[in-house]
N, C-alpha and C. Protein backbone atom coordinates (compact mmCIF):
# COMPACT_ATOMS: atom_id res chain seq x y z
N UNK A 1 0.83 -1.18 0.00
CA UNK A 1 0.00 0.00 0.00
C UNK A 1 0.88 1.25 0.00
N UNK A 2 0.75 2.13 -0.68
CA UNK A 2 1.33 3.47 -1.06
C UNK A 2 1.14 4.36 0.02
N UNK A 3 1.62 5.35 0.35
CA UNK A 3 0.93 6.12 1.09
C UNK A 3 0.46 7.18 -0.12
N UNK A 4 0.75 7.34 -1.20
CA UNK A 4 0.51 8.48 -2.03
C UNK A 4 -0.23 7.49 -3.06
N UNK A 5 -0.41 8.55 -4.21
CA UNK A 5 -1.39 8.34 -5.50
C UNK A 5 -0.71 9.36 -5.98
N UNK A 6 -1.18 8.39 -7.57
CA UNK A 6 -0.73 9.53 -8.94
C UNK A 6 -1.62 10.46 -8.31
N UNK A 7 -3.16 10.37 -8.23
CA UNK A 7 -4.06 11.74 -7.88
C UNK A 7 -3.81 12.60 -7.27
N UNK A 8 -2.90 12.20 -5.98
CA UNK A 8 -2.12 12.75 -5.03
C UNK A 8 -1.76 14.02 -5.40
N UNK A 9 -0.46 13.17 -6.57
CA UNK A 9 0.62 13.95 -7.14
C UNK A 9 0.03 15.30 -7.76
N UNK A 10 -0.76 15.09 -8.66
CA UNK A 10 -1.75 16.24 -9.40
C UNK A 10 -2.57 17.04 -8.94
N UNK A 11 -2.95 16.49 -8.04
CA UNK A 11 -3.63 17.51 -7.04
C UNK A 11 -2.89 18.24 -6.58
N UNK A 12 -1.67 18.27 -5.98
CA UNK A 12 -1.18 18.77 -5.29
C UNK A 12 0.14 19.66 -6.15
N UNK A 13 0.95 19.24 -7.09
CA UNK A 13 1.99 19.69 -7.82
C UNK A 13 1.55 19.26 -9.22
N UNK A 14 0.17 20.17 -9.83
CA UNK A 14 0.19 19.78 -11.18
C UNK A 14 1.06 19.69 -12.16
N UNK A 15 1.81 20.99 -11.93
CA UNK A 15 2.92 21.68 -13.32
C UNK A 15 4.03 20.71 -13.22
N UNK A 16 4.47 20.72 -11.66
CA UNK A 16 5.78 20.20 -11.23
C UNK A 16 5.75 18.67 -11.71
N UNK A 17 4.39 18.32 -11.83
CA UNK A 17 4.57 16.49 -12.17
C UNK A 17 4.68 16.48 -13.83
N UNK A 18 4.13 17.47 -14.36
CA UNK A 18 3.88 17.54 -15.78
C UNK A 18 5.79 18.15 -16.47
N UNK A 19 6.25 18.27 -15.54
CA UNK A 19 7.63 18.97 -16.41
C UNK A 19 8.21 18.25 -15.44
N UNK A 20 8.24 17.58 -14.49
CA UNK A 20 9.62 16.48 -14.07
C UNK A 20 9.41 15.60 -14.89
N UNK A 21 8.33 14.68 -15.02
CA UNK A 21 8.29 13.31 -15.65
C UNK A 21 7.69 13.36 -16.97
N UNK A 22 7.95 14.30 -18.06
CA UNK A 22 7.60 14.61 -19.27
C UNK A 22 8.28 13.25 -19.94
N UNK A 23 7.88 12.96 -20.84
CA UNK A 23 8.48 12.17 -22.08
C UNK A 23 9.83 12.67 -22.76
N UNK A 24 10.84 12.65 -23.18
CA UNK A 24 11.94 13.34 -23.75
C UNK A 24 11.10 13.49 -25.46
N UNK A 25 10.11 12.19 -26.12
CA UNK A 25 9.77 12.75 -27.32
C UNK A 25 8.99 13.07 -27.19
N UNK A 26 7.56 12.51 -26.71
CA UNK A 26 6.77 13.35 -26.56
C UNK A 26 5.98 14.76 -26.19
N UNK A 27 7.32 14.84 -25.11
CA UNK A 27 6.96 15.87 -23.97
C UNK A 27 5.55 15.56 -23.04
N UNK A 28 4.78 14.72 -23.31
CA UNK A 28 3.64 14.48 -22.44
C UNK A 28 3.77 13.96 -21.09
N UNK A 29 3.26 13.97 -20.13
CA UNK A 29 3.46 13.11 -18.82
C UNK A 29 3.51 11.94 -18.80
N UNK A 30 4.66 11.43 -18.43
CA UNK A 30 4.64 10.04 -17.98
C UNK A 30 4.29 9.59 -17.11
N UNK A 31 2.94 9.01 -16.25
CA UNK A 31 2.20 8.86 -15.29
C UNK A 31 3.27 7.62 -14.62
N UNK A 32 3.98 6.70 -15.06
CA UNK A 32 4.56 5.42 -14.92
C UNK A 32 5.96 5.91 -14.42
N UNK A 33 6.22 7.09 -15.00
CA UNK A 33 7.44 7.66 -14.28
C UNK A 33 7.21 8.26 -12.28
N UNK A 34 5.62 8.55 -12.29
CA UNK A 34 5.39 9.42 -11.31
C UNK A 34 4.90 8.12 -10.38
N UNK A 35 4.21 6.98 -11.02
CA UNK A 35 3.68 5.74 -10.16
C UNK A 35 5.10 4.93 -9.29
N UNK A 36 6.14 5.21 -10.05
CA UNK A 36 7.63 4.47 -10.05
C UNK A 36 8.22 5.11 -8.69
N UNK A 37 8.10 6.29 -9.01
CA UNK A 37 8.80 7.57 -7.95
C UNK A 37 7.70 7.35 -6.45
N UNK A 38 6.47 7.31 -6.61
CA UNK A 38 5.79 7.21 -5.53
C UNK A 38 6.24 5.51 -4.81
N UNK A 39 5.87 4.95 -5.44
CA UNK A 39 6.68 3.30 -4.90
C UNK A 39 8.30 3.44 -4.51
N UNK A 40 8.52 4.05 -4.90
CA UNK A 40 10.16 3.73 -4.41
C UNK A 40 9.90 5.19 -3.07
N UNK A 41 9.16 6.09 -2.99
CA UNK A 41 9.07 6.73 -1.92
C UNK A 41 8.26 6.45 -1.01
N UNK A 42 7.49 5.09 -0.89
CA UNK A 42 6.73 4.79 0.21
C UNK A 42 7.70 3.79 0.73
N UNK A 43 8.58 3.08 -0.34
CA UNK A 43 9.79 2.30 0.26
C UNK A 43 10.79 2.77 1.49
N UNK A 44 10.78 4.32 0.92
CA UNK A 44 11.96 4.96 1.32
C UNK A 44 11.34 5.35 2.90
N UNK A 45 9.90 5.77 2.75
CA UNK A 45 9.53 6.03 4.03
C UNK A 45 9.41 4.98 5.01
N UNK A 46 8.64 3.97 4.23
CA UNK A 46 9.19 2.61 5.76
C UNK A 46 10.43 2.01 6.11
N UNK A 47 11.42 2.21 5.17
CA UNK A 47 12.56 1.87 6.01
C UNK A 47 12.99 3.08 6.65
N UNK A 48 13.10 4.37 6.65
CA UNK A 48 13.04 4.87 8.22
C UNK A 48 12.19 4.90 8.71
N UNK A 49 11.09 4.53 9.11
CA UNK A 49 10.09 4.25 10.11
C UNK A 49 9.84 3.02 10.42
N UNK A 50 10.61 2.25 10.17
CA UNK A 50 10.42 1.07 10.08
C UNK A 50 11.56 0.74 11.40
N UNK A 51 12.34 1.67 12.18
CA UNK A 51 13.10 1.88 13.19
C UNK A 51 12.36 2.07 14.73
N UNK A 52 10.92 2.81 14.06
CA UNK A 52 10.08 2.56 15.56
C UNK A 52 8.87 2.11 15.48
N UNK A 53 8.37 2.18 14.13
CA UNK A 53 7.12 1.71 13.81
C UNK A 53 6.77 -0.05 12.62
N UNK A 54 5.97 -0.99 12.99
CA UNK A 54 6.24 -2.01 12.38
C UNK A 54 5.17 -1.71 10.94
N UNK A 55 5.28 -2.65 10.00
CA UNK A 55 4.21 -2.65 9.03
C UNK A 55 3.15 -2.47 9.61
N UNK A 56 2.41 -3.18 10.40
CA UNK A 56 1.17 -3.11 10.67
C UNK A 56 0.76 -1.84 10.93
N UNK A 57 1.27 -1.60 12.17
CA UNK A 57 1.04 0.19 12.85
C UNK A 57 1.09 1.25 11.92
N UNK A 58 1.72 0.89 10.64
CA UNK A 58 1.71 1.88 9.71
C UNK A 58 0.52 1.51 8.97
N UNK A 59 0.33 0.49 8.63
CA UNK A 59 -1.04 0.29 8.40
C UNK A 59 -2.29 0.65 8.93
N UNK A 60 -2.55 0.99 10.17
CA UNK A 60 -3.52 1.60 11.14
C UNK A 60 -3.05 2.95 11.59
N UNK A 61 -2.29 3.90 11.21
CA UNK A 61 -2.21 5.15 10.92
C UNK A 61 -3.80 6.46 11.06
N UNK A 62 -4.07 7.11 11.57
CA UNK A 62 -5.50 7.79 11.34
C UNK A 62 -5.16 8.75 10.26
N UNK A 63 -6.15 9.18 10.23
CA UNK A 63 -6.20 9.97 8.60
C UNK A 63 -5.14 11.65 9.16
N UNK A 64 -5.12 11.98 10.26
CA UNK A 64 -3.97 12.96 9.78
C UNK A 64 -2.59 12.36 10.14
N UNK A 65 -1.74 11.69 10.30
CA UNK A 65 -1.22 11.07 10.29
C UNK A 65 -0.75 10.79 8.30
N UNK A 66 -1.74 10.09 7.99
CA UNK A 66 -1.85 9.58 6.96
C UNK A 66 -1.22 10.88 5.76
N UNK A 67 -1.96 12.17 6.00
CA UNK A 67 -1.92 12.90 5.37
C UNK A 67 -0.75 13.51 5.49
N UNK A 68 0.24 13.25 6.70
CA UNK A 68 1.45 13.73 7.49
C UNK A 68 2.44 13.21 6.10
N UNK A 69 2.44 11.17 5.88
CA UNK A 69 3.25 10.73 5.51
C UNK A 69 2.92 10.78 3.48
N UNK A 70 1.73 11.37 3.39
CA UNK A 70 1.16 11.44 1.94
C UNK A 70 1.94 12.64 1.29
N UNK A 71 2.27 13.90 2.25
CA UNK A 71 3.33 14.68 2.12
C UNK A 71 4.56 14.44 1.72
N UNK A 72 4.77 13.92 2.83
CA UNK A 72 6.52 12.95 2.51
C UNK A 72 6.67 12.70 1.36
N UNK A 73 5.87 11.36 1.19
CA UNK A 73 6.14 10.31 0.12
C UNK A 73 5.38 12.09 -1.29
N UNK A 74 5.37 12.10 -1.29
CA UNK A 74 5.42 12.92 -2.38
C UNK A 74 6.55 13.76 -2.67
N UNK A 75 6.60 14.31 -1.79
CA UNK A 75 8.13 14.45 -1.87
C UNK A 75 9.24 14.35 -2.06
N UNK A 76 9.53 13.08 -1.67
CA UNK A 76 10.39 12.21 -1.85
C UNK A 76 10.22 11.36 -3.32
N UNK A 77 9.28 11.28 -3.79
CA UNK A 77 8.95 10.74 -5.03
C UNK A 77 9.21 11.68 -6.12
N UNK A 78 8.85 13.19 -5.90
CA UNK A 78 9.04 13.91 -7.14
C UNK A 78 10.61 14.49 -7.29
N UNK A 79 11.08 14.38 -6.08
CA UNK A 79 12.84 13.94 -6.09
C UNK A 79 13.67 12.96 -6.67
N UNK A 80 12.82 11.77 -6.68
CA UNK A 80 13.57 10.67 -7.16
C UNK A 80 13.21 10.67 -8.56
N UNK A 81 11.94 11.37 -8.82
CA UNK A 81 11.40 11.28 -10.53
C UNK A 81 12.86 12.32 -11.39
N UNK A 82 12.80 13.72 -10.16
CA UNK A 82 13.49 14.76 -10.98
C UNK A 82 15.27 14.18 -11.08
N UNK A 83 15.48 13.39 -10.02
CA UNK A 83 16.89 13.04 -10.24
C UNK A 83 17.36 12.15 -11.21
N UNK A 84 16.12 11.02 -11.66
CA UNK A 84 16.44 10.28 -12.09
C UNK A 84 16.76 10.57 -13.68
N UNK A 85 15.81 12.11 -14.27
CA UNK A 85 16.23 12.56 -15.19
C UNK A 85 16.57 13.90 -15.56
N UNK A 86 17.29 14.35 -14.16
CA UNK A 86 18.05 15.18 -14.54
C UNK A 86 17.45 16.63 -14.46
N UNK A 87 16.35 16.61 -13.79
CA UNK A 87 15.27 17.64 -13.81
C UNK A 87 15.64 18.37 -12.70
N UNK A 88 16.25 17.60 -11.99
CA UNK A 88 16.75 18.46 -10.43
C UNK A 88 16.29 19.90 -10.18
N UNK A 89 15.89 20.50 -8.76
CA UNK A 89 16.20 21.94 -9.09
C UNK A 89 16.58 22.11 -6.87
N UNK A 90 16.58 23.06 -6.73
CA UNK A 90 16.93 23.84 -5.38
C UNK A 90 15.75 23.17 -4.42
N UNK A 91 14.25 23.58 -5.15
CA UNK A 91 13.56 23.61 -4.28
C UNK A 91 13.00 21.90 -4.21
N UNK A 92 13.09 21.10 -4.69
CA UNK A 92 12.75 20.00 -5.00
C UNK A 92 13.76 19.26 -3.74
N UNK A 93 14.55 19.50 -4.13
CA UNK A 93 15.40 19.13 -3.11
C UNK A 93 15.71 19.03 -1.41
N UNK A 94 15.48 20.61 -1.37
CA UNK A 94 14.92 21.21 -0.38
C UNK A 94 13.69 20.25 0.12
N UNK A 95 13.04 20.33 -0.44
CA UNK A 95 11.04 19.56 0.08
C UNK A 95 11.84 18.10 0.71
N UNK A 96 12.78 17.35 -0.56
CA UNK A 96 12.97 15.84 0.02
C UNK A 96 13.98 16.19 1.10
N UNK A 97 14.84 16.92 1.57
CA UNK A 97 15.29 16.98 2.48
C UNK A 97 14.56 17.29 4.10
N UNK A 98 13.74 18.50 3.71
CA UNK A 98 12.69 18.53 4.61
C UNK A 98 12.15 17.28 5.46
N UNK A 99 11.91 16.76 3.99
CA UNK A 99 11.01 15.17 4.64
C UNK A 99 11.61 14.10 5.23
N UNK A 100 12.91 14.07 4.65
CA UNK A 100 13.47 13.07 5.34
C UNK A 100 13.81 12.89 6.44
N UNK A 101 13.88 14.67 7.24
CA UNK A 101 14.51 15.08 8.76
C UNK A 101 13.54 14.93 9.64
N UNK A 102 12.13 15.01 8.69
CA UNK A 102 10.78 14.83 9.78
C UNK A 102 10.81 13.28 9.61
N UNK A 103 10.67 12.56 8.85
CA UNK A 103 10.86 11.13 8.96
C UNK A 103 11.28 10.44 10.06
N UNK A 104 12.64 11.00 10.38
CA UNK A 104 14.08 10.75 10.78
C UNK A 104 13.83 10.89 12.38
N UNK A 105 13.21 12.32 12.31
CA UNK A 105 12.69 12.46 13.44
C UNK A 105 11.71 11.74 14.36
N UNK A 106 10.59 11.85 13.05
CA UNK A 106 9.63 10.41 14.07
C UNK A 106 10.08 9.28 14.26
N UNK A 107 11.19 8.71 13.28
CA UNK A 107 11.59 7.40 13.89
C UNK A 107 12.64 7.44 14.96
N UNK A 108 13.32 8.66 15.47
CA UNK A 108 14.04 8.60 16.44
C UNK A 108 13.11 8.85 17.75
N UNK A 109 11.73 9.13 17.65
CA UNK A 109 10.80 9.30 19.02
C UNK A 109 10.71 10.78 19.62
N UNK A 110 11.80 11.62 17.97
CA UNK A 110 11.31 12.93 18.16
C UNK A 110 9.78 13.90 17.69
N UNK A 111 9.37 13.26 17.28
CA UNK A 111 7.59 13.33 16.67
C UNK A 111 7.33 11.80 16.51
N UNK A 112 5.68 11.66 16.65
CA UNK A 112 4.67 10.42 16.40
C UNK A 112 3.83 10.78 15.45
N UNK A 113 3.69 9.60 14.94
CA UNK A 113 2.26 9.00 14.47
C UNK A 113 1.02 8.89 15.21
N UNK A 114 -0.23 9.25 15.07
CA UNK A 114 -1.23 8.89 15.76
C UNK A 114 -1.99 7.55 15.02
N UNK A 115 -2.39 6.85 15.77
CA UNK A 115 -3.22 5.73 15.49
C UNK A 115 -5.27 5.68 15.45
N UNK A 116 -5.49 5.13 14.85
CA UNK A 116 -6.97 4.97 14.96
C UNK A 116 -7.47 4.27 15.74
N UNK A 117 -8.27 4.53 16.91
CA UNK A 117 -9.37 3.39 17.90
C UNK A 117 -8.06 4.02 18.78
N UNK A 118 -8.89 3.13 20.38
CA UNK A 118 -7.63 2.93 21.17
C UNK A 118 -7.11 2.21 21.17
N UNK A 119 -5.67 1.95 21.93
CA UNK A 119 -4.85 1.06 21.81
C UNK A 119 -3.66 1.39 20.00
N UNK A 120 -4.14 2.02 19.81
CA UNK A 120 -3.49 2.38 18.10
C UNK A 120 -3.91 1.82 17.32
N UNK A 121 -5.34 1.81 17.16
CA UNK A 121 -5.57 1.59 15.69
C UNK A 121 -6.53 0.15 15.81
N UNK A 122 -7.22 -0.52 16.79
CA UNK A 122 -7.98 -1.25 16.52
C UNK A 122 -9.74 -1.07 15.80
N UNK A 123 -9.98 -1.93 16.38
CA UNK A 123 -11.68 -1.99 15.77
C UNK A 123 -12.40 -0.98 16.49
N UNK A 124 -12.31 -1.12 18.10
CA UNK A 124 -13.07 -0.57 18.76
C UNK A 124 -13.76 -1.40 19.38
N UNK A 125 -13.48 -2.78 19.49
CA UNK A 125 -14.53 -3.78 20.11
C UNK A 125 -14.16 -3.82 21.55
N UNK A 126 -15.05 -4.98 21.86
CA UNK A 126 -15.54 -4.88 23.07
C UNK A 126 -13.68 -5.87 24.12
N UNK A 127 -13.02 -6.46 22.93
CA UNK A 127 -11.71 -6.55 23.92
C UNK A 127 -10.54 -5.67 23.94
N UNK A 128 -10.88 -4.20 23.52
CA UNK A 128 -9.85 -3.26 23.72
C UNK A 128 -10.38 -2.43 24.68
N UNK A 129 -9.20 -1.78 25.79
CA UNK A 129 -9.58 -1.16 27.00
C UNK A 129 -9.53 0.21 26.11
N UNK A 130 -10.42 0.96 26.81
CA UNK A 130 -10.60 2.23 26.75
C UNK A 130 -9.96 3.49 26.79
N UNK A 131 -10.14 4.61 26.63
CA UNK A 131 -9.02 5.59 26.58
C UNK A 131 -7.84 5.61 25.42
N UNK A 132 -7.05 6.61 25.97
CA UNK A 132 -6.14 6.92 24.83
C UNK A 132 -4.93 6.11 25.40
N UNK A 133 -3.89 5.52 24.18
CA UNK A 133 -3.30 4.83 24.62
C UNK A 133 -2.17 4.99 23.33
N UNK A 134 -0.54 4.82 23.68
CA UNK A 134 0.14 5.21 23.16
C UNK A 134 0.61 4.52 21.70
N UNK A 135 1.37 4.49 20.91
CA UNK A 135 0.86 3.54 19.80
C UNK A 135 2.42 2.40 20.41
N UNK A 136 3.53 2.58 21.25
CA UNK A 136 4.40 1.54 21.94
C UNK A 136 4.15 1.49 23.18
N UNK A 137 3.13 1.95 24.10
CA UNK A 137 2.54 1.42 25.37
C UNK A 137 1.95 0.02 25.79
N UNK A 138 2.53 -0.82 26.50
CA UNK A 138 2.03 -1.90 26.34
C UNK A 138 0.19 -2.11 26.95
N UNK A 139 -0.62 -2.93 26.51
CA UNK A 139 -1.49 -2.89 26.75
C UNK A 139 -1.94 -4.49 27.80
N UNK A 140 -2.27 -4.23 28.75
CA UNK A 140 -2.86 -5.74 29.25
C UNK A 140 -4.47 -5.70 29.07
N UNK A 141 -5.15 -7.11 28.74
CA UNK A 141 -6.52 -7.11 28.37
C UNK A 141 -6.91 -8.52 29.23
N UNK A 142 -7.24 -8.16 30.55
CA UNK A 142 -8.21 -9.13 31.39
C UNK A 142 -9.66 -9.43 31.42
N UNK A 143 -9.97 -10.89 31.85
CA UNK A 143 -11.11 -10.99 32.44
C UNK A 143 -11.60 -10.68 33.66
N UNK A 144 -12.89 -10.01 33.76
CA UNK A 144 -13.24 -9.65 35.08
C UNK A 144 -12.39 -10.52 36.30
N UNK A 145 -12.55 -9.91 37.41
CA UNK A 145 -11.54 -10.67 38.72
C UNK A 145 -12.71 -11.83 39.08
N UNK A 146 -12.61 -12.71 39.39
CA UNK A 146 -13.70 -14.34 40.03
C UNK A 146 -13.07 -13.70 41.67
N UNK A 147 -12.34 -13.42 42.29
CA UNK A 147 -12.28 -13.34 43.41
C UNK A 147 -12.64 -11.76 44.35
N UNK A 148 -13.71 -11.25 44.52
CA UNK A 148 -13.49 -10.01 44.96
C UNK A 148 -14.19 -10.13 46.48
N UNK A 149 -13.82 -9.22 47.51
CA UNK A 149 -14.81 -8.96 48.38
C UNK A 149 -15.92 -9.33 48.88
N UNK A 150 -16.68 -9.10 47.77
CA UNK A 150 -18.26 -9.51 47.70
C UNK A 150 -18.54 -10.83 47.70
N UNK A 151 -17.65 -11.37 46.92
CA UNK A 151 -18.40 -12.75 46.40
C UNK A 151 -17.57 -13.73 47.37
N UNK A 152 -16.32 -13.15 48.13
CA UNK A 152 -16.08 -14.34 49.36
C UNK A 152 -16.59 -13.73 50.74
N UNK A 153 -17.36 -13.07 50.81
CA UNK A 153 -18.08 -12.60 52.13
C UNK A 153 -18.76 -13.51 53.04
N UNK A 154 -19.29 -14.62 52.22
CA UNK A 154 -19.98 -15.92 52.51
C UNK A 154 -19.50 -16.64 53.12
N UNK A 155 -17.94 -17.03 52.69
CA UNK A 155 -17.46 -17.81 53.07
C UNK A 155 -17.14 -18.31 54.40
């Protein structure tokens, strides 16, 4: 799973996707150049996050969060599109550097990810405890106590 989309890309940097990943004959966009660059930048983002966070947890991510690393990986993708042909410029560069220090950062435990449900990211059912809970906090999940007060009073 990507964290980005070609749609992404266009939405967000129309011109910039249309003149990094142009065709050399055609001059038209190469969408396969920009699908290439986004895959190799969702790569790039889980192996540094992949230092505090596992596949899964990145998988259960909440939507700003989501939108945190949809940044990135764009970033980092229209860097690897512009390097790969030469399109380079200052500010392009700049953006993937940006991203990589915030990356870098959340995987050193200097910024987080937020998770969905409690516990980070479950269903919401009835065997996750309640409240907010950290996404590396460990969680214990018991059955009611059989021994309390009440019920040996008899005895």
């Amino acid at each position: 799973m990507s964290f980005a989309t070609l749609a992404d890309v266009l939405a967000r940097y129309p011109s910039e996707a249309t003149i990094l990943a142009a065709d050399e004959t055609s001059r038209q966009r190469d969408d396969a150049r920009i699908t290439a660059g986004l895959d190799d930048g969702t790569a790039e983002v889980r192996a540094i996050l992949s230092a505090r966070y596992t596949r899964d947890e990145l998988a259960r991510i909440d939507d700003d969060s989501r939108a945190t690393l949809r940044i990135y990986t764009i970033d980092i993708a229209l860097y690897r599109v512009a390097l790969s042909f030469g399109r380079s410029n200052e500010r392009i560069k700049e953006r993937y550097d940006v991203a990589i220090a915030r990356l870098q950062a959340i995987a050193k435990g200097n910024a987080a990810l937020t998770f969905d449900g409690p516990g980070g990211g479950g269903t919401g059912g009835a065997d996750e405890p309640a409240g907010s809970v950290s996404p590396n906090e460990a969680i214990v999940v018991s059955n009611e106590r059989l021994f309390t007060r009440d019920r040996l009073r008899g005895w």
